[in-house]
PDB file of N, CA and C in Angstrom:
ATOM      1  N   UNK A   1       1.277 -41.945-131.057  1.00  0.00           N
ATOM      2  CA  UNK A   1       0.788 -40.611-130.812  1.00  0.00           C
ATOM      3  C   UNK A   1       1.925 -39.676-130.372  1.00  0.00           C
ATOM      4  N   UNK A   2       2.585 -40.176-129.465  1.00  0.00           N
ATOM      5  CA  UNK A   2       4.212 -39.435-128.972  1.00  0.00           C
ATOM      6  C   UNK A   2       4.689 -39.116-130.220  1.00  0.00           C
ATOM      7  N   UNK A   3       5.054 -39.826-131.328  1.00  0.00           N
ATOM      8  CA  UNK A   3       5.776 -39.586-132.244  1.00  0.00           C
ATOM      9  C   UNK A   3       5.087 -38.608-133.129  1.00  0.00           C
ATOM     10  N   UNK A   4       3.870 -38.411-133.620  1.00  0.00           N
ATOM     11  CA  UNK A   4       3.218 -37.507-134.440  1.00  0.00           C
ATOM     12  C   UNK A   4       3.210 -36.048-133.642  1.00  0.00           C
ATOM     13  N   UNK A   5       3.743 -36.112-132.384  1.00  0.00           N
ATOM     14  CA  UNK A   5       3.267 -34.719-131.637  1.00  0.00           C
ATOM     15  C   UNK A   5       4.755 -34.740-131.395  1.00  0.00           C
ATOM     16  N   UNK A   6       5.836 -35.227-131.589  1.00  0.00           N
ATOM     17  CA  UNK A   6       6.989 -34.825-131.360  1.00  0.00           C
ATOM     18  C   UNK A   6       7.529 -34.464-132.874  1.00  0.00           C
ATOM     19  N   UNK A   7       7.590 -34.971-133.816  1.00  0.00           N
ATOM     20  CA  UNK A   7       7.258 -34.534-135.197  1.00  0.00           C
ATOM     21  C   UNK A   7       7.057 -33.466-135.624  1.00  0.00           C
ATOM     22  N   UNK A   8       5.419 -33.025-134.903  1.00  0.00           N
ATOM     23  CA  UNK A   8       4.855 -31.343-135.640  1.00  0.00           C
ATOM     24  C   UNK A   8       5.674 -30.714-134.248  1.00  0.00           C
ATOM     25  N   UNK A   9       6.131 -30.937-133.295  1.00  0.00           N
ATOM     26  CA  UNK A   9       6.946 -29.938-132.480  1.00  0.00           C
ATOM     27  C   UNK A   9       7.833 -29.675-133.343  1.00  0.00           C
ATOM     28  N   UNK A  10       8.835 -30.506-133.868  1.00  0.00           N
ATOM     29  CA  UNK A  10      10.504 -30.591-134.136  1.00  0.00           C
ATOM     30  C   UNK A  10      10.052 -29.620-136.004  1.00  0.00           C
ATOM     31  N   UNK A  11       9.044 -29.640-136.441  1.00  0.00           N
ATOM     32  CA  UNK A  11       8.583 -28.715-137.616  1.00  0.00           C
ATOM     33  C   UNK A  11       8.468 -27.391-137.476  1.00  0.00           C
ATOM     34  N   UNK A  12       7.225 -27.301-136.442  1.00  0.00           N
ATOM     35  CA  UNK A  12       7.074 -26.309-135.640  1.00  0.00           C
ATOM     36  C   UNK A  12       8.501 -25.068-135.446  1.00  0.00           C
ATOM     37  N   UNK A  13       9.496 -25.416-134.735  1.00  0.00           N
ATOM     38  CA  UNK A  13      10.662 -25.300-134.211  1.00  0.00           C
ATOM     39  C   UNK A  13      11.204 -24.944-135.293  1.00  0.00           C
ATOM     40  N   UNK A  14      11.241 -25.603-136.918  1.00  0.00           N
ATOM     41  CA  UNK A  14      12.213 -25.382-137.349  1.00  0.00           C
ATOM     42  C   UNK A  14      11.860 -24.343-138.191  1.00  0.00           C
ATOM     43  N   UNK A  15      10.392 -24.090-138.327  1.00  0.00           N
ATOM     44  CA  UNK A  15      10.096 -23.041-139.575  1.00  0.00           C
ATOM     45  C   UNK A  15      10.175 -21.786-138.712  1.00  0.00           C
ATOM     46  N   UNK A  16       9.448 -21.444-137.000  1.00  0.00           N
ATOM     47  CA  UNK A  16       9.899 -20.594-136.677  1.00  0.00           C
ATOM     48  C   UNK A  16      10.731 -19.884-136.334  1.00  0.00           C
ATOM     49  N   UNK A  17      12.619 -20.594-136.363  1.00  0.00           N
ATOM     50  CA  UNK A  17      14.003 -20.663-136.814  1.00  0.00           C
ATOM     51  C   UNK A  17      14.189 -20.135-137.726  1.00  0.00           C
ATOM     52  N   UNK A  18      13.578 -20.481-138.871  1.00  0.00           N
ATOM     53  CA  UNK A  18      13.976 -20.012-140.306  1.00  0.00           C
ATOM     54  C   UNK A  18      13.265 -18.595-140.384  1.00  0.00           C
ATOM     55  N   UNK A  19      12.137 -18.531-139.769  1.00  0.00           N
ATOM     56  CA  UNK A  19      11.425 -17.243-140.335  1.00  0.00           C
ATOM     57  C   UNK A  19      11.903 -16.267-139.431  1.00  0.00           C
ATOM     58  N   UNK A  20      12.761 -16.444-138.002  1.00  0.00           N
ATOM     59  CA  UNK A  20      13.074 -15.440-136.704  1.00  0.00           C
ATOM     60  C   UNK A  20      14.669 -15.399-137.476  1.00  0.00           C
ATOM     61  N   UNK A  21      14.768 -15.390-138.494  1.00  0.00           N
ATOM     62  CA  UNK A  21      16.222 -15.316-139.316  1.00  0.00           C
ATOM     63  C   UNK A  21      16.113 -14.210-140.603  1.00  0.00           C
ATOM     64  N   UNK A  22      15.195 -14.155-140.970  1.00  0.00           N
ATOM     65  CA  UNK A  22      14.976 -13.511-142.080  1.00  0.00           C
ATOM     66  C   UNK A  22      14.855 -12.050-142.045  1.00  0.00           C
ATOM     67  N   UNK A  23      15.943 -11.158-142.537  1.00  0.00           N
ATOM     68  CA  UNK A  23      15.728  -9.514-142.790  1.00  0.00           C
ATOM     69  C   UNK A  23      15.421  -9.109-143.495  1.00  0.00           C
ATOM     70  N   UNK A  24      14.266  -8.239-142.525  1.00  0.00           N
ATOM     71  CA  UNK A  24      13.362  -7.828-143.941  1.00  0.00           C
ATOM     72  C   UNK A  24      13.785  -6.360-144.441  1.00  0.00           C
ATOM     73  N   UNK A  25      14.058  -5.665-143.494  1.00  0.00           N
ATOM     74  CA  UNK A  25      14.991  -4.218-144.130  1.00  0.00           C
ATOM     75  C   UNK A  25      16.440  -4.214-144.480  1.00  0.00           C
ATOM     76  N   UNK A  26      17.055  -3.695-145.704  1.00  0.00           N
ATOM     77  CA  UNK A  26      18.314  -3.628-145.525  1.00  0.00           C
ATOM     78  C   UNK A  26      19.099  -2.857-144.695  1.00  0.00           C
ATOM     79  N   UNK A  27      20.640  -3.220-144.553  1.00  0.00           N
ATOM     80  CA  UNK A  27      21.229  -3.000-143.405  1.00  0.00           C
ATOM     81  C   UNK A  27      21.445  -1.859-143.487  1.00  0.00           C
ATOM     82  N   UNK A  28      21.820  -0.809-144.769  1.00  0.00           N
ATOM     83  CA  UNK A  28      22.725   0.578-145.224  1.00  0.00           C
ATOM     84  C   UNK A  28      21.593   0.437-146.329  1.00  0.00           C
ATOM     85  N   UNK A  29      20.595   2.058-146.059  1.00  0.00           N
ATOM     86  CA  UNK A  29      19.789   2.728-147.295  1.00  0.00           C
ATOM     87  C   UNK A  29      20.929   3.224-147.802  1.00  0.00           C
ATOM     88  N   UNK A  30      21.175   2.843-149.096  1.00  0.00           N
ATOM     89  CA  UNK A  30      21.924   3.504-149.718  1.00  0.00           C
ATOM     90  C   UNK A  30      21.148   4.700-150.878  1.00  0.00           C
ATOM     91  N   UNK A  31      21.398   5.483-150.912  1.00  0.00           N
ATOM     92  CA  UNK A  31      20.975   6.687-151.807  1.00  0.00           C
ATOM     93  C   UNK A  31      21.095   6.365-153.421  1.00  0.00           C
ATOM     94  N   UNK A  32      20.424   6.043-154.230  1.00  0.00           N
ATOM     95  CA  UNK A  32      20.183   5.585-155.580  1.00  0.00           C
ATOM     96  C   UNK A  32      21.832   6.760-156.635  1.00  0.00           C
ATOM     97  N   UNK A  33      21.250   8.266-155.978  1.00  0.00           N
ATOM     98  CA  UNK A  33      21.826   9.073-156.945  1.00  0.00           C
ATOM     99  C   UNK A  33      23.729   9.311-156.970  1.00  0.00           C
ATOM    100  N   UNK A  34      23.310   9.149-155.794  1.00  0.00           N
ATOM    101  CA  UNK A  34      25.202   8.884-154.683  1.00  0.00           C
ATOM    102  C   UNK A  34      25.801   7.649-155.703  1.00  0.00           C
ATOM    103  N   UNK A  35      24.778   6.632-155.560  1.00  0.00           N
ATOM    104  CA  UNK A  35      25.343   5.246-155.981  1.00  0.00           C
ATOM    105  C   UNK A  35      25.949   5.197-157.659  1.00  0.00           C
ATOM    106  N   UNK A  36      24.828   5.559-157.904  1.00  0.00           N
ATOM    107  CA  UNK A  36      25.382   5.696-159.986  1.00  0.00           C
ATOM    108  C   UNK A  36      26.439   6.548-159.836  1.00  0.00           C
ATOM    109  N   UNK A  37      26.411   8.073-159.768  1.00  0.00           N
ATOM    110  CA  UNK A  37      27.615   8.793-159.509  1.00  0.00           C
ATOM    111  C   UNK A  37      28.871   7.927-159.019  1.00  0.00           C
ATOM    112  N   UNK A  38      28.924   7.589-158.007  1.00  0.00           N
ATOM    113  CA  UNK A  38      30.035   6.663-157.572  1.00  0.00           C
ATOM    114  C   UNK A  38      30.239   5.273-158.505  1.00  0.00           C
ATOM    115  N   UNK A  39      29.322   4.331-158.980  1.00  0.00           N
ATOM    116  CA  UNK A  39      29.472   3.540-160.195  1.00  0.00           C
ATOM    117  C   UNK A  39      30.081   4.001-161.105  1.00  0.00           C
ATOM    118  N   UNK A  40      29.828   5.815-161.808  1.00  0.00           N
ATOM    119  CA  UNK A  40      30.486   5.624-163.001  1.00  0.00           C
ATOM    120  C   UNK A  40      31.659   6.885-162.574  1.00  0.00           C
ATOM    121  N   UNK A  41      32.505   6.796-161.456  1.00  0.00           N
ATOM    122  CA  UNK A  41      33.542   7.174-161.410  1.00  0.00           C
ATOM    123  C   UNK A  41      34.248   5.909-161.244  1.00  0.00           C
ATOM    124  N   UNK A  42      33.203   4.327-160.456  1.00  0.00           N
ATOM    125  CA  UNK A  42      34.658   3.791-160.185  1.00  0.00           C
ATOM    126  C   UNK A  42      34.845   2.894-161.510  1.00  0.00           C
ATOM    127  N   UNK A  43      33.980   2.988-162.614  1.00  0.00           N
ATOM    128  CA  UNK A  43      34.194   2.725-164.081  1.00  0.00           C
ATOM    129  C   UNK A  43      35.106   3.520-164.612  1.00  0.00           C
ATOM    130  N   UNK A  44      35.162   4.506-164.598  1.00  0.00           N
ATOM    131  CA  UNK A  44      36.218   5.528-165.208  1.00  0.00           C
ATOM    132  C   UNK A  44      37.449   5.408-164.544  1.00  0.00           C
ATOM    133  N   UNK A  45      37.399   4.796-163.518  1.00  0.00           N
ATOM    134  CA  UNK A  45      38.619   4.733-162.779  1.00  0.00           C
ATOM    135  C   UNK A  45      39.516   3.549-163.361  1.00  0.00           C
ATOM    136  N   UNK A  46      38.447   2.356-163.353  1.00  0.00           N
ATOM    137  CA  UNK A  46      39.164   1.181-163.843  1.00  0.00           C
ATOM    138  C   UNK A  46      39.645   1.227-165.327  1.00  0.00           C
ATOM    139  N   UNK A  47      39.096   2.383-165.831  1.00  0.00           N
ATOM    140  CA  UNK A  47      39.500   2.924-167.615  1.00  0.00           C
ATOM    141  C   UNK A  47      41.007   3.360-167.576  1.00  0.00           C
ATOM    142  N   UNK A  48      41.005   4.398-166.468  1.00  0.00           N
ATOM    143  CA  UNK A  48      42.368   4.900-166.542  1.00  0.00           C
ATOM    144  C   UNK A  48      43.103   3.943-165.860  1.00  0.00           C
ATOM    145  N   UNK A  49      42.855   2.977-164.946  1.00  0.00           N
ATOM    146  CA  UNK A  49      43.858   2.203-164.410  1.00  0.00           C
ATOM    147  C   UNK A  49      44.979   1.069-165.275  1.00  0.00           C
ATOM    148  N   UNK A  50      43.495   0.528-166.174  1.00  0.00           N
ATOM    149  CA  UNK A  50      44.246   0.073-167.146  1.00  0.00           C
ATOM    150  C   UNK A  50      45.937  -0.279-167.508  1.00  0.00           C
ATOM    151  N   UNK A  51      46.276  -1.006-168.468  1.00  0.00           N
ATOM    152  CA  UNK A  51      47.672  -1.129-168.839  1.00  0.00           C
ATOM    153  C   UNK A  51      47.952  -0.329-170.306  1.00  0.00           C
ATOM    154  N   UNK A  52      46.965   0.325-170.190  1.00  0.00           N
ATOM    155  CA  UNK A  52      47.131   0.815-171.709  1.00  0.00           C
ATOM    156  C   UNK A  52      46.979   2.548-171.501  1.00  0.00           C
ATOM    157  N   UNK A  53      46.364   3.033-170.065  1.00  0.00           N
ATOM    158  CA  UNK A  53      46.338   4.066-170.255  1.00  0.00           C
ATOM    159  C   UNK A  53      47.433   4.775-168.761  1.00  0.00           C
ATOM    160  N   UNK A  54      47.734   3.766-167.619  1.00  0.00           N
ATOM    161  CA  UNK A  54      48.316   4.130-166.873  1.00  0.00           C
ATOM    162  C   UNK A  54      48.354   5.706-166.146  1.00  0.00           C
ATOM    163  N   UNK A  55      46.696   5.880-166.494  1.00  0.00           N
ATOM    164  CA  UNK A  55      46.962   7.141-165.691  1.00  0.00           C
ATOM    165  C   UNK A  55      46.457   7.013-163.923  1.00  0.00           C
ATOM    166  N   UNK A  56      47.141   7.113-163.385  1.00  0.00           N
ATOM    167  CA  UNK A  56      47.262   6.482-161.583  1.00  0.00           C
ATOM    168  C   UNK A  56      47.025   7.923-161.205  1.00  0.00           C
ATOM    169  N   UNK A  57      47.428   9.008-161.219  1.00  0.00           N
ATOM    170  CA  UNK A  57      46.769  10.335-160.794  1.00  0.00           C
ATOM    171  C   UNK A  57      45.450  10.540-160.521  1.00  0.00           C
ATOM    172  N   UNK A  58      44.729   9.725-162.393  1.00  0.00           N
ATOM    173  CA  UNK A  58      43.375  10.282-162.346  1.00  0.00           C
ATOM    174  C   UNK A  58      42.806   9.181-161.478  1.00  0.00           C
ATOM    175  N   UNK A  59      43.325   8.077-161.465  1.00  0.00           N
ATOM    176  CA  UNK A  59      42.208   7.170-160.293  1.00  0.00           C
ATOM    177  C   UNK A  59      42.263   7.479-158.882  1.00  0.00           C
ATOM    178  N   UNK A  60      43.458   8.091-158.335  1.00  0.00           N
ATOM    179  CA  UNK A  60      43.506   8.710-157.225  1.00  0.00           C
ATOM    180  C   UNK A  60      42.646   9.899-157.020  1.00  0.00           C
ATOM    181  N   UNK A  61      42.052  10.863-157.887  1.00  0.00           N
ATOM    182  CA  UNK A  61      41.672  11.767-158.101  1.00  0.00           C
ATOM    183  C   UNK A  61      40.331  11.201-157.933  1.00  0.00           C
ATOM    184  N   UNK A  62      39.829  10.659-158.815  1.00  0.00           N
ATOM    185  CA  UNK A  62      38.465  10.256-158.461  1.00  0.00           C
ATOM    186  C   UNK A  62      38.014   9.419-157.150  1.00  0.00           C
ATOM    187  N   UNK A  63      39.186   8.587-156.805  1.00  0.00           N
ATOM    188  CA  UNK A  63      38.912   8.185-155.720  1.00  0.00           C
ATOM    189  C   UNK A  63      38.818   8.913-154.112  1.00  0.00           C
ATOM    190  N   UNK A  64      39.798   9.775-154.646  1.00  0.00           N
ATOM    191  CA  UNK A  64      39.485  10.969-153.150  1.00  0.00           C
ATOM    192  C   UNK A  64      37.920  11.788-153.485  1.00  0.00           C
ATOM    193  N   UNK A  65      37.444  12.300-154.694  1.00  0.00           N
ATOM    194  CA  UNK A  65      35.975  12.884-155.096  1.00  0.00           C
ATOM    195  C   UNK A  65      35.296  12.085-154.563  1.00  0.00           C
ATOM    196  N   UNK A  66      35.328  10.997-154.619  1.00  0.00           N
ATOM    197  CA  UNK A  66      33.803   9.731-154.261  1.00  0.00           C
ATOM    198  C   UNK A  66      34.064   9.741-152.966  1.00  0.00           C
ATOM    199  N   UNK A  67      35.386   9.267-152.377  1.00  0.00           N
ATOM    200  CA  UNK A  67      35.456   9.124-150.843  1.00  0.00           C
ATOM    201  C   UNK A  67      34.950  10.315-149.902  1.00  0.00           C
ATOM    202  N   UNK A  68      35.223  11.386-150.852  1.00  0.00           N
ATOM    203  CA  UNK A  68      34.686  13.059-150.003  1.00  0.00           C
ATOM    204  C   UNK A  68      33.193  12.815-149.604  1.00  0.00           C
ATOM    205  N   UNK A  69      32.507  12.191-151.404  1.00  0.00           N
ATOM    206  CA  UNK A  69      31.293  12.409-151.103  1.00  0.00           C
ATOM    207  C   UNK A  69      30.501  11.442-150.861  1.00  0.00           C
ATOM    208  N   UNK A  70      30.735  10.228-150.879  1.00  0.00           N
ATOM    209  CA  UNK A  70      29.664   9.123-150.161  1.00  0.00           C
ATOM    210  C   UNK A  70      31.052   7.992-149.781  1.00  0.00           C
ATOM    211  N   UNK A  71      31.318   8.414-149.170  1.00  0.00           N
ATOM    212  CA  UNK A  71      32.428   6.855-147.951  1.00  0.00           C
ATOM    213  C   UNK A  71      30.915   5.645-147.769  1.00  0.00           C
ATOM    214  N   UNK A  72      29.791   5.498-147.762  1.00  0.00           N
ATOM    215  CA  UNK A  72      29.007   4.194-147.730  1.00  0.00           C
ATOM    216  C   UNK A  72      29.231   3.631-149.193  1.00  0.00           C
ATOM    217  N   UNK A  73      30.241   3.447-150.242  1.00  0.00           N
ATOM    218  CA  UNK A  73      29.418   3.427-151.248  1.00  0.00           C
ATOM    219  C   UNK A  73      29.454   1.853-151.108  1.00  0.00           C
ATOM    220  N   UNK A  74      28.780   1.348-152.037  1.00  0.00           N
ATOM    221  CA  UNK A  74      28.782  -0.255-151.853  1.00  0.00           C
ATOM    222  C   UNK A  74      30.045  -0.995-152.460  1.00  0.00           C
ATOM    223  N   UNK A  75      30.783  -0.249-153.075  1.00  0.00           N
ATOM    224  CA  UNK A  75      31.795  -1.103-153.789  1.00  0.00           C
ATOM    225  C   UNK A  75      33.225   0.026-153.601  1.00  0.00           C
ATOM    226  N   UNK A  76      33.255   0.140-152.107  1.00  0.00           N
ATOM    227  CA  UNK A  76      34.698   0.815-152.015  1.00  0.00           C
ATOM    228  C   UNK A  76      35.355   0.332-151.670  1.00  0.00           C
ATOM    229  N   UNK A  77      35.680  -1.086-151.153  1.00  0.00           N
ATOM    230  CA  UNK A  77      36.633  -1.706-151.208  1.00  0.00           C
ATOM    231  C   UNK A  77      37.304  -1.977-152.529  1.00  0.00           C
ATOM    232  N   UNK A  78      36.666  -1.954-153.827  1.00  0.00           N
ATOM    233  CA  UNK A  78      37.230  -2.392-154.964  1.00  0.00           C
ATOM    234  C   UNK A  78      38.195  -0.724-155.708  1.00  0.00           C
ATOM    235  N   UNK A  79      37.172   0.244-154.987  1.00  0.00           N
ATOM    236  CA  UNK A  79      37.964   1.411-155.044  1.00  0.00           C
ATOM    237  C   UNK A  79      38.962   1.751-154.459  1.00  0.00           C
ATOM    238  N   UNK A  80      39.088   1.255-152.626  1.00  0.00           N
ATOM    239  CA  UNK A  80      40.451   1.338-152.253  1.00  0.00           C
ATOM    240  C   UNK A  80      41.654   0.441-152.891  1.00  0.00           C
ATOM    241  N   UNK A  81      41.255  -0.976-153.636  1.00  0.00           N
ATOM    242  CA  UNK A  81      42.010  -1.803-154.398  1.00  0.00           C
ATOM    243  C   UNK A  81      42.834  -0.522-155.260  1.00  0.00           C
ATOM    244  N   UNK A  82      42.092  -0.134-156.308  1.00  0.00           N
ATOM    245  CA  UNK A  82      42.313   0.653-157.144  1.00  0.00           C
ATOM    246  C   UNK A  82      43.514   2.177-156.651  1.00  0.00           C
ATOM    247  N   UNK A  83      43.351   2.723-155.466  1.00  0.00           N
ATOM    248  CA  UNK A  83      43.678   3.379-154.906  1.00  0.00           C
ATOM    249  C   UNK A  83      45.426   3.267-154.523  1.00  0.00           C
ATOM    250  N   UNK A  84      45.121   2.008-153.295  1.00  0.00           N
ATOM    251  CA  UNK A  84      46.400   1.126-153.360  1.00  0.00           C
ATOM    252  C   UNK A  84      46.912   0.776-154.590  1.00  0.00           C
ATOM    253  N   UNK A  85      46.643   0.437-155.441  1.00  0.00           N
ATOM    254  CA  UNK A  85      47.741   0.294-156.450  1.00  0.00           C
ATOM    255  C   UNK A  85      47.969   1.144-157.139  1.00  0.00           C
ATOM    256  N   UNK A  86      47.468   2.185-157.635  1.00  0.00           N
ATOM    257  CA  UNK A  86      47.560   3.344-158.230  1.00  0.00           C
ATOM    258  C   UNK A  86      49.060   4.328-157.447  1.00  0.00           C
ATOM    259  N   UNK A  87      48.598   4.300-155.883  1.00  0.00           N
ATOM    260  CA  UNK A  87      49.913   5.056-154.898  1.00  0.00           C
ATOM    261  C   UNK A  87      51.180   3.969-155.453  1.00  0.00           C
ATOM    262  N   UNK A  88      50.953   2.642-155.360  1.00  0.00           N
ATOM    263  CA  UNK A  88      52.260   1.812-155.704  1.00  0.00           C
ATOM    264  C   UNK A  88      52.961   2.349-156.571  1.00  0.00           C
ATOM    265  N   UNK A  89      52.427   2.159-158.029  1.00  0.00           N
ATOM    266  CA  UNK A  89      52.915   1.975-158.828  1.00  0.00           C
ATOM    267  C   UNK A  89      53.414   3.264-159.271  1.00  0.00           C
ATOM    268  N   UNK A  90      52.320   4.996-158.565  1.00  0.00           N
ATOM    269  CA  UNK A  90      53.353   6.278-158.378  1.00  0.00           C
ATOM    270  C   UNK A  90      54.875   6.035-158.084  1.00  0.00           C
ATOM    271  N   UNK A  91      54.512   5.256-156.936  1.00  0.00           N
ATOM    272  CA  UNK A  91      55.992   5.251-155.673  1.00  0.00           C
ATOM    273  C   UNK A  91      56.949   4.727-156.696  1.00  0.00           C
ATOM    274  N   UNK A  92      56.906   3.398-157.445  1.00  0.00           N
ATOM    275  CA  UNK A  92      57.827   3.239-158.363  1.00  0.00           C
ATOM    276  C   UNK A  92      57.702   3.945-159.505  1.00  0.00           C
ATOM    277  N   UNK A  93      57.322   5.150-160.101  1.00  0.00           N
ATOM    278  CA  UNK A  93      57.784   5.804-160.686  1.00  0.00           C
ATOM    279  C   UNK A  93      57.022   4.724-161.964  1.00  0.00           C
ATOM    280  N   UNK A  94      55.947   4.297-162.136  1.00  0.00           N
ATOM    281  CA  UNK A  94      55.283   3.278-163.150  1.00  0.00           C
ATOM    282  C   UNK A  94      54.667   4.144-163.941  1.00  0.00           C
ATOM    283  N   UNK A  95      54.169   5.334-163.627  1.00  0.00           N
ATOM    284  CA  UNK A  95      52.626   5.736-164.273  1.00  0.00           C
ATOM    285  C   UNK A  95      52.636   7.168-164.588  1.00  0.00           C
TER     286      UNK A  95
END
């Protein structure tokens, strides 16, 4: 009997663990219209970044537009990537 009631305790315990874990709202509402806008600049960005078109101005360019207007976006770290290397490869005179 100890063991069947120590059992549904140690169950007990573990589902209300799992369920006192679970978020149900996300962390950052992000704005739908902000988001595409910012998607298809940082597409256009990775167009001009390219090795074929080397234009590092225009990804800097778009990247300061998006940063003006939504700094939450979900994928600006891959834009500051873009950013940083774009200033590099100015500095050496690449682009």
């Amino acid at each position: 009997m100890r063991l069947i009631a120590f059992a549904f305790t140690a169950i007990l315990l573990t589902v209300v663990a799992a369920s006192a874990q679970r978020n149900v709202t996300p962390a950052i509402e992000r704005d739908p219209l902000l988001e595409a806008d910012a998607l298809h600049n940082l597409d256009v960005a990775w167009q001009a970044f390219g090795p074929a078109r080397k234009a590092y101005k225009q990804v800097l360019g778009r990247f300061e537009e998006t940063y003006a207007a939504y700094p939450e976006f979900s994928k600006i770290d891959e834009f500051l990537y873009l950013a940083g290397m774009s200033s590099y490869y100015l500095s050496k005179n690449e682009g």
